[in-house]
Protein backbone atom coordinates (compact mmCIF):
# COMPACT_ATOMS: atom_id res chain seq x y z
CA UNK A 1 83.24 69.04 75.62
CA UNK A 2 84.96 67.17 78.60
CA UNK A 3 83.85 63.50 79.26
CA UNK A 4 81.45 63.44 82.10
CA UNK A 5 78.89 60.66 83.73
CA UNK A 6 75.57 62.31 84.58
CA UNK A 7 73.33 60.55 87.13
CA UNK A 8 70.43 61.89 88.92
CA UNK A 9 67.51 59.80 90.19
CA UNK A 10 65.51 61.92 91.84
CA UNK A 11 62.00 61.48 91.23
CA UNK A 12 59.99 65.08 90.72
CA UNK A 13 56.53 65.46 91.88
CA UNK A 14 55.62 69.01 90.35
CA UNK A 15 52.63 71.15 90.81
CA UNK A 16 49.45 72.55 93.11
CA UNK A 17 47.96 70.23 96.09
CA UNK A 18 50.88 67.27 95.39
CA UNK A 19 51.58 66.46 99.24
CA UNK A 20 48.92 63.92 99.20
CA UNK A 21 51.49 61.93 96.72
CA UNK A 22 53.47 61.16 100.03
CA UNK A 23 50.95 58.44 100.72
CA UNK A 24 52.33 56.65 97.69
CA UNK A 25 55.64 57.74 98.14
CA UNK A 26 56.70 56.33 101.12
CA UNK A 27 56.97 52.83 102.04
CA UNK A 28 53.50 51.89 104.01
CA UNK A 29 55.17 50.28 106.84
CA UNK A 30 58.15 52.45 107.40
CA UNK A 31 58.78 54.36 110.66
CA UNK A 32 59.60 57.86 109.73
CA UNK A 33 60.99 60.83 110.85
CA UNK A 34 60.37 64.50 109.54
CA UNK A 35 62.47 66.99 109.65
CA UNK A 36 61.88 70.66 109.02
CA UNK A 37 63.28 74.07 109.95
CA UNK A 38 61.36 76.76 112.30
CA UNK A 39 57.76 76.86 113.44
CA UNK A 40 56.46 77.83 109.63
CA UNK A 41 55.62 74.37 108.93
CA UNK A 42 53.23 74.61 111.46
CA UNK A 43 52.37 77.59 110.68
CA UNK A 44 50.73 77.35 107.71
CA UNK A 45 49.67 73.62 108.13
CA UNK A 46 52.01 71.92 106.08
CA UNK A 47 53.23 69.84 108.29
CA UNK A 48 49.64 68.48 109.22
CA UNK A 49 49.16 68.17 105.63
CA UNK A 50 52.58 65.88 105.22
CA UNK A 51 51.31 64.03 108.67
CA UNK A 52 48.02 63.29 107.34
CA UNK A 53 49.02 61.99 103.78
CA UNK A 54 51.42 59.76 105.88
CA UNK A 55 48.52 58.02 107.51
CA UNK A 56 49.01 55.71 110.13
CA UNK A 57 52.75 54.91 109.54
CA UNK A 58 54.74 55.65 112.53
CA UNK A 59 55.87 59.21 112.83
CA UNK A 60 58.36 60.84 114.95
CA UNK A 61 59.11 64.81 114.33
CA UNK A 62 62.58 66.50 115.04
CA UNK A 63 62.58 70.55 114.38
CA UNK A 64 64.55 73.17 114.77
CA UNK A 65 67.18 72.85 111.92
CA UNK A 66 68.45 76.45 111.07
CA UNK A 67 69.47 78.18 107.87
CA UNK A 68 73.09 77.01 107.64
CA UNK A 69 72.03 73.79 109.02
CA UNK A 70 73.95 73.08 112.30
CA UNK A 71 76.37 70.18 112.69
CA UNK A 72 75.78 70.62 116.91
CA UNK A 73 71.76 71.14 116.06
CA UNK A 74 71.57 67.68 113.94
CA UNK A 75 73.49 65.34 116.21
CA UNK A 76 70.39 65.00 118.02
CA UNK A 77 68.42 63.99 115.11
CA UNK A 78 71.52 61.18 114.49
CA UNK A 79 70.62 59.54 118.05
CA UNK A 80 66.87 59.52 117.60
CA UNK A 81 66.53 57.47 114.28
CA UNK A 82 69.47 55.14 116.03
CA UNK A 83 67.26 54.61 118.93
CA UNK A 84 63.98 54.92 117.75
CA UNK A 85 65.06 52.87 114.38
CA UNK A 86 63.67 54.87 112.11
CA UNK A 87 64.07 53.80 108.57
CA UNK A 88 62.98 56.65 106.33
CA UNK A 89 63.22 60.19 106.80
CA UNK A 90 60.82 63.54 104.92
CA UNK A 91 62.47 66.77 105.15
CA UNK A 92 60.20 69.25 105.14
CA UNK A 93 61.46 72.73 104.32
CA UNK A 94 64.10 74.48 102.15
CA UNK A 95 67.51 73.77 101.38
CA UNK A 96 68.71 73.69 105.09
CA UNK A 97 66.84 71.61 106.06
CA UNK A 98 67.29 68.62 103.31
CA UNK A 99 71.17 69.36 103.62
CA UNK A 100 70.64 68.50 107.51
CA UNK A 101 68.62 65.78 106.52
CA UNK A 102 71.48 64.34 103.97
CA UNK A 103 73.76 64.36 106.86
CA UNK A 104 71.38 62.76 108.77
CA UNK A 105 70.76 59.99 106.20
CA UNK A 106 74.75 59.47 105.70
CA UNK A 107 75.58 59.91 109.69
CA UNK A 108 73.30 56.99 110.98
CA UNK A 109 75.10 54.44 109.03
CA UNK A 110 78.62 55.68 109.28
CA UNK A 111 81.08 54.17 111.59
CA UNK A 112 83.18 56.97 113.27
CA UNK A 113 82.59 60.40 113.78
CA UNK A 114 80.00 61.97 111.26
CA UNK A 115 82.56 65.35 111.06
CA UNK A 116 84.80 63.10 109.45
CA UNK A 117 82.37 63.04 106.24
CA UNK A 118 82.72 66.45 105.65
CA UNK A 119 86.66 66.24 106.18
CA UNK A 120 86.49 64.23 103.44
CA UNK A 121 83.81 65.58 101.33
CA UNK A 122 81.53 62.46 101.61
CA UNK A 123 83.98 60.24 99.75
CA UNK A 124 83.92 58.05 102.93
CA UNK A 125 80.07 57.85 102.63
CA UNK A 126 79.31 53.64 101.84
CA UNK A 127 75.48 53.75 102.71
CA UNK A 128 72.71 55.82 103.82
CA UNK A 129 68.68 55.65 105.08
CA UNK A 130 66.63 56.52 102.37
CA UNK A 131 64.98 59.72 102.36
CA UNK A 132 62.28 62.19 100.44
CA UNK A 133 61.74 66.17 100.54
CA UNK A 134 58.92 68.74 100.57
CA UNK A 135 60.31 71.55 99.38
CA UNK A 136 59.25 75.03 101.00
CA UNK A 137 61.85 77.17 99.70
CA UNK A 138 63.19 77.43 96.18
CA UNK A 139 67.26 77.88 96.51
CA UNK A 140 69.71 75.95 96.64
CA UNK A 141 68.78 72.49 94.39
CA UNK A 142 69.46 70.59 97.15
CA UNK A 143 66.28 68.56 96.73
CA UNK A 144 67.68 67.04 93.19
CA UNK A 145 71.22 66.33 93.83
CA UNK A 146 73.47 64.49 96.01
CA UNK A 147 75.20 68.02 97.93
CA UNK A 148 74.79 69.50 101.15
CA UNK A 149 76.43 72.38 103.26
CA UNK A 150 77.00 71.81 107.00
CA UNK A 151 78.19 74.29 109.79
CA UNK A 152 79.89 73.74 112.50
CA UNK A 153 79.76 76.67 114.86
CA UNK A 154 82.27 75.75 117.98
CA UNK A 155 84.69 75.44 114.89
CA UNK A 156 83.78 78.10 112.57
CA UNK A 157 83.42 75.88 109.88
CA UNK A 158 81.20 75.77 106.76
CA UNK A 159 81.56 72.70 104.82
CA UNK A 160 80.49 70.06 102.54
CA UNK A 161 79.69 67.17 100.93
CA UNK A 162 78.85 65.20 97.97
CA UNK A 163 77.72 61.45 97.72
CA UNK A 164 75.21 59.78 95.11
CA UNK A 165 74.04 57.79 97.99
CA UNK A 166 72.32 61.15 99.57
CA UNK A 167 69.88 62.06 96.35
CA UNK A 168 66.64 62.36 97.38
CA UNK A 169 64.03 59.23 96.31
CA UNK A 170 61.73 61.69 95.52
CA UNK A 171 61.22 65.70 96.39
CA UNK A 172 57.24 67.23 95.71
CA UNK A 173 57.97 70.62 94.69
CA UNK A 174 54.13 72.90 95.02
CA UNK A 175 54.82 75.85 94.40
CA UNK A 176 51.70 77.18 96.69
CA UNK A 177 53.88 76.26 99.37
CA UNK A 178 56.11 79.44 99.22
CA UNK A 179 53.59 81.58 98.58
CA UNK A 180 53.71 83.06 102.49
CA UNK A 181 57.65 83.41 102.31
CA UNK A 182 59.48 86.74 102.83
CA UNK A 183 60.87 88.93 100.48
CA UNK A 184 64.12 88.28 101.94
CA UNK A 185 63.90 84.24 102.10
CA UNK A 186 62.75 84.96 97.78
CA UNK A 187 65.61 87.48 97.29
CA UNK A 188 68.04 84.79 98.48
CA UNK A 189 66.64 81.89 96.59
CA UNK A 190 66.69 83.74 93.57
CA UNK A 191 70.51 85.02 94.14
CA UNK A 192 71.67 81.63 95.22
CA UNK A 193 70.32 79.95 92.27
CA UNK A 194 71.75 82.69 90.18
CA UNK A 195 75.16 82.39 91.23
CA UNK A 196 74.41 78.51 91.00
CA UNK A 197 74.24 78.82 87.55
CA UNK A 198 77.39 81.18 86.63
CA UNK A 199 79.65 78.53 88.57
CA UNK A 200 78.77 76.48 86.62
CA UNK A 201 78.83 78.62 83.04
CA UNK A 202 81.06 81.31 83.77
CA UNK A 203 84.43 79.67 83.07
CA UNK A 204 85.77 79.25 79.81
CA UNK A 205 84.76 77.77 76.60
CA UNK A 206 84.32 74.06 76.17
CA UNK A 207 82.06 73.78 73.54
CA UNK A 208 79.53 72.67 75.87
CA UNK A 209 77.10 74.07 72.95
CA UNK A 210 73.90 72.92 74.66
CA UNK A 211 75.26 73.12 78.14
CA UNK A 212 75.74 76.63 77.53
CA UNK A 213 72.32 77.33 76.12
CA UNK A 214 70.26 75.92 79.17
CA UNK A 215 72.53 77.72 81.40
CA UNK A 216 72.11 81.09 80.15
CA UNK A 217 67.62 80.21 79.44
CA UNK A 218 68.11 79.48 83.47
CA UNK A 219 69.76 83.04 84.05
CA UNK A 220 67.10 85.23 81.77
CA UNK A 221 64.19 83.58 83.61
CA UNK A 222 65.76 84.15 86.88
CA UNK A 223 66.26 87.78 85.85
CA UNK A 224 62.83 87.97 84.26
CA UNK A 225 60.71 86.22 87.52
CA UNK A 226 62.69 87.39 90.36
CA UNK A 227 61.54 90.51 90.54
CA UNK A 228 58.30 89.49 90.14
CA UNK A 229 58.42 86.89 92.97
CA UNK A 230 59.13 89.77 95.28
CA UNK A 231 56.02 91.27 93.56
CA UNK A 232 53.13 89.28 92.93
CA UNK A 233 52.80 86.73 96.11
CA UNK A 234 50.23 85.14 94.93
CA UNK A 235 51.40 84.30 91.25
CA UNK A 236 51.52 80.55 90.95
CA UNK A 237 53.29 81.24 87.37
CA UNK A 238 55.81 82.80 88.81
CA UNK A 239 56.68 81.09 91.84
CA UNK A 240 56.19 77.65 89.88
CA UNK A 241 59.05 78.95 87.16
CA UNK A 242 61.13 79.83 89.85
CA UNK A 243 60.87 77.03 91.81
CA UNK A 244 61.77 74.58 88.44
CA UNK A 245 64.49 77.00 87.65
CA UNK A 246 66.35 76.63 91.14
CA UNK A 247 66.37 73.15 90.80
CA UNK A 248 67.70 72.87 87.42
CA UNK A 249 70.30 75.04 88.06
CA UNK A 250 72.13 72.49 90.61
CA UNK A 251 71.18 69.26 89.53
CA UNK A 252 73.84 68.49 87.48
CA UNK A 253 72.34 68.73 84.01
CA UNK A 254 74.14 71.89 82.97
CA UNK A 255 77.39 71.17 84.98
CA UNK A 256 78.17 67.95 83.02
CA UNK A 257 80.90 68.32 80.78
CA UNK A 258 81.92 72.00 81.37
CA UNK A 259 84.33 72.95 84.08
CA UNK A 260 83.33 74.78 86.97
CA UNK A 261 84.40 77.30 89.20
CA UNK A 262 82.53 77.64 92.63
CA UNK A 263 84.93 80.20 94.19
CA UNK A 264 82.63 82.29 94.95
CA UNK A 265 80.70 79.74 97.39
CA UNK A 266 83.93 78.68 98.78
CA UNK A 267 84.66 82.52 99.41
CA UNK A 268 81.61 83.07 100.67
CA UNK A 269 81.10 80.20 102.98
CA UNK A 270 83.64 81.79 105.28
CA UNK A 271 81.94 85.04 105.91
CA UNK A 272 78.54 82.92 106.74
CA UNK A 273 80.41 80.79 109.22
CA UNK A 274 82.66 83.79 111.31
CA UNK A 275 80.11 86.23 110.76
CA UNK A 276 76.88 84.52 110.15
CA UNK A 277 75.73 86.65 106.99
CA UNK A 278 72.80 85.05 104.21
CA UNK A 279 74.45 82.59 102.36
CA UNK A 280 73.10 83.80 99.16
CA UNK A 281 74.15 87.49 100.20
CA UNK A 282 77.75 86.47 100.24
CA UNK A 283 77.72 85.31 97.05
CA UNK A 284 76.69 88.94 95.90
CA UNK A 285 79.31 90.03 97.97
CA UNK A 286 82.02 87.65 96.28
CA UNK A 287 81.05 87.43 92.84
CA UNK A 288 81.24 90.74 91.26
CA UNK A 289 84.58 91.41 92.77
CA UNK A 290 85.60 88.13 91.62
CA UNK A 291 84.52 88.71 87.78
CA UNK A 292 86.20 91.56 88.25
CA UNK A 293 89.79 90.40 88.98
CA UNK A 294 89.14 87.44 87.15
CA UNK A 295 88.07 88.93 83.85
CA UNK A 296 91.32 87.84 81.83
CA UNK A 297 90.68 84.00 82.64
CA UNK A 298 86.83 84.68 82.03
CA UNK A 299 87.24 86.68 78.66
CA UNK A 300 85.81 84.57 76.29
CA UNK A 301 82.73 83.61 78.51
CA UNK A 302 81.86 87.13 79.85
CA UNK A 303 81.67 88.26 76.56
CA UNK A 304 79.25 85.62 75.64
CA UNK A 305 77.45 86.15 78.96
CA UNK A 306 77.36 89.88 78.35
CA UNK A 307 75.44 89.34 74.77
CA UNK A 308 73.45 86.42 75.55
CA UNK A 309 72.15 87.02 78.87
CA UNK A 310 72.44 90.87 78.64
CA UNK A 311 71.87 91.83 75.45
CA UNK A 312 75.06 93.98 75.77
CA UNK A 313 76.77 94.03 72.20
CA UNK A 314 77.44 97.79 72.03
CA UNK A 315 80.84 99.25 73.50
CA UNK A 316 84.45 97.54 72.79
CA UNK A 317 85.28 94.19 74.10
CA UNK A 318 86.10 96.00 77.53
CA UNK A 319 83.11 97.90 77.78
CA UNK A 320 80.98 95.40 77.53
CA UNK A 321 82.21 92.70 79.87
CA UNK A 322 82.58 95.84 82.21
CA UNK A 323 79.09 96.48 81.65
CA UNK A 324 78.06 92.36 82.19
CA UNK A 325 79.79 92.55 85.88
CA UNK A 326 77.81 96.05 86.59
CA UNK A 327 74.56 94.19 85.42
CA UNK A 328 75.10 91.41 87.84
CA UNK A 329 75.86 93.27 90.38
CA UNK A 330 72.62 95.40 90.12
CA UNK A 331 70.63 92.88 89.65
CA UNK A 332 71.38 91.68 92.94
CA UNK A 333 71.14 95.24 94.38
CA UNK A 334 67.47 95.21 92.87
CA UNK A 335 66.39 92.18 94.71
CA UNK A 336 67.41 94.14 97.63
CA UNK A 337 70.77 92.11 98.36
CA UNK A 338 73.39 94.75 99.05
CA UNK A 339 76.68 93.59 97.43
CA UNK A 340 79.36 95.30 99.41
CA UNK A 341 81.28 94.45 102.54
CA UNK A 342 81.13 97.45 103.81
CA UNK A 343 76.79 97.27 103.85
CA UNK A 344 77.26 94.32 106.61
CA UNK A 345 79.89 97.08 108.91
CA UNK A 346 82.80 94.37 107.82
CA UNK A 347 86.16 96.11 106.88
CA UNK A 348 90.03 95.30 106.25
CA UNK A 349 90.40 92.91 109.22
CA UNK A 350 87.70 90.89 108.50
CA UNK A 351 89.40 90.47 105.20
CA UNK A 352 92.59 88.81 106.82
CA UNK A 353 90.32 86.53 108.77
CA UNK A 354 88.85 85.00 106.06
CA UNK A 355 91.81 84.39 103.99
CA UNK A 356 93.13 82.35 107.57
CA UNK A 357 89.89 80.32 107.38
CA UNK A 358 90.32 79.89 103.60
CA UNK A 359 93.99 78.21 104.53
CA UNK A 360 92.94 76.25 107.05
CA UNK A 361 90.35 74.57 105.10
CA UNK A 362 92.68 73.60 102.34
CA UNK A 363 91.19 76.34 99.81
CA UNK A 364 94.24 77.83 98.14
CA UNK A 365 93.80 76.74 94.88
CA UNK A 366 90.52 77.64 94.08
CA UNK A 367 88.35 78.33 90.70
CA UNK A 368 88.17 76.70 87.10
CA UNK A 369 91.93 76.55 86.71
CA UNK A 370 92.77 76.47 90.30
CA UNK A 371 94.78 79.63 89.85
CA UNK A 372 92.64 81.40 93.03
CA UNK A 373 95.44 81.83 95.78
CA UNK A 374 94.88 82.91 98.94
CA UNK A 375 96.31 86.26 98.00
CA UNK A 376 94.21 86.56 94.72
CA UNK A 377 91.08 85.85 97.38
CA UNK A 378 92.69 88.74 99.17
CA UNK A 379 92.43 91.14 95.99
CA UNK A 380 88.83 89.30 95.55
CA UNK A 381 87.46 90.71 99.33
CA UNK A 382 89.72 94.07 98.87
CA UNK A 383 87.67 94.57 95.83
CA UNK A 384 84.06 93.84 97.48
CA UNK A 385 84.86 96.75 100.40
């Protein structure tokens, strides 16, 4: 096992009718700011259930934070807690929305231009407001660690960053609260956390014995209450497992000493920013095609994956892992994720655009043993077609 620190201090408030919590949560005299997504959290009253467990602190709202959160949309958001000297902010939403919010949190304190923390991947970040989440959406972990994803449209960029000063104080996770989301926005959550999971387990071995084990309990309950999410809307069970299970599979527990690849994101960051596709989608789009060419690096672990998660033990050593990559990639097809380029009308030159935007964000080296060049990313896409 490699050496590793592991520090999360997140507090978790889990369960049915847990927004009321907020009123202990957050300071009584701070002046806050929530920030949430579209007009759902109005919608369906959440956000008049966050404003009323806030009471009579002061409250100032700022909406309109996107999927791929915008760099452009939350500059906005920077000036208003500068001016109105806000203190604490509450995002309200899914992962988005609390990665806007990190930004947010680091940007207000940071002296310079707040693009420059993603240049450097947040290693610049010295302070940052103190905020909580209510999370919406079950995805991308982002309310229990210190990551977040930003776009920047006018440049085509997807990037992001990591600082323990952006981990939420707290996020209240009730699961009743995605109970009115759309298959699509569950098909994604489920397919992001997936792929979460295999960057983080899909490597090679490091006798990371218990690592391994929690990893692949996180990818049989994703396969066993994913479909069902898309099933039974109104199954707290289900929604509550998946919404634990997306969080645990990027909050650093199972990433600690075990490398980790996250190609796949990397790759598929670039097709979100030039051509604006689901994130989670291209990670279906990236990862089977990059097991696939792969595979030789990945031996030991796909074989493992293929019995453990699988239940694949018949067949030659081949067969099997061949057998592990089809799985995957069905199982993303049976959420109703389609898995090839060719299903979002993208062909060879969108292929030689990527790879550019791969270079000019420094990602030529990519995966577990940096051995991902820009022309094995070629092979990668050329195999997703």
């Amino acid at each position: 096992m490699l050496n590793f620190e592991f520090y999360n201090p997140t507090k978790i408030i889990f369960g049915a009718e847990t927004v009321a919590r907020l009123a202990d949560l957050v300071p009584a005299k701070a002046r806050v700011l929530i920030l949430y997504g579209g007009s759902s959290a109005k919608k369906n009253g959440t956000l008049d259930e966050v404003k009323a467990a806030l009471g009579t602190r002061v409250l100032q709202e700022f909406g309109g934070i996107e999927p791929n959160p915008g760099y452009e949309t939350l500059m906005p958001a920077i000036e208003q807690v500068r001016r109105e000297k806000i203190d604490f902010l509450l995002a309200v939403g899914g992962g988005s929305v609390i990665d806007g919010t990190k930004l947010v949190a680091a940007a207000v304190k940071f002296d310079g231009d707040p693009w420059e923390i993603l240049l450097k991947h947040g290693k610049n970040v010295n302070e940052a407001i103190p905020f909580g989440t209510v999370l919406t959406l079950p995805a991308t972990g982002s309310e229990m660690n210190s990551g977040a994803v930003i776009t920047r449209k006018e440049m085509q960029a997807k990037l992001a960053f990591l600082s323990p000063r952006v981990f939420p104080q707290f996020s209240i996770l009730d699961p009743t609260k995605t109970s009115t989301l759309p298959p699509r926005q569950i098909a994604n959550g489920v397919a992001d956390a997936f792929v979460h999971v295999v960057e983080q387990y899909l490597t090679y071995p490091a006798q990371g014995l218990v690592q391994d084990r929690f990893a692949e309990g996180l990818l049989q309950t994703l396969i066993e209450v994913g479909p069902k999410a898309l099933s039974m809307v109104e199954d707290y069970d289900t929604r509550a497992n998946l919404m634990w299970v997306a969080a645990l599979a990027l909050n650093g527990l199972i990433g600690a000493g075990v490398p980790q690849d996250w190609a796949t994101h990397m790759i598929g960051h670039e097709l979100t920013a030039l051509y604006g596709i689901d994130h989670a989608r291209t990670l279906a789009i990236v990862l089977p095609s990059l097991l696939k060419v792969q595979r030789g690096h990945k031996r030991a672990k796909l074989l493992q994956y293929a019995e453990r998660v699988w239940q694949i033990k018949q067949g030659d050593a081949d067969q099997r892992i061949d057998e592990a990559i089809r799985c995957t990639g069905q199982f993303f097809e049976d959420l109703g994720i389609k898995t090839r380029l060719s299903d979002y009308e993208l062909g060879r030159d969108a292929i030689e655009k990527i790879v550019a935007q791969l270079e000019a964000h420094g990602m030529t080296a990519l995966g577990e043993h940096r051995n991902i060049s820009l022309d094995i990313s070629r092979t990668i896409l050329e195999g997703a077609l």
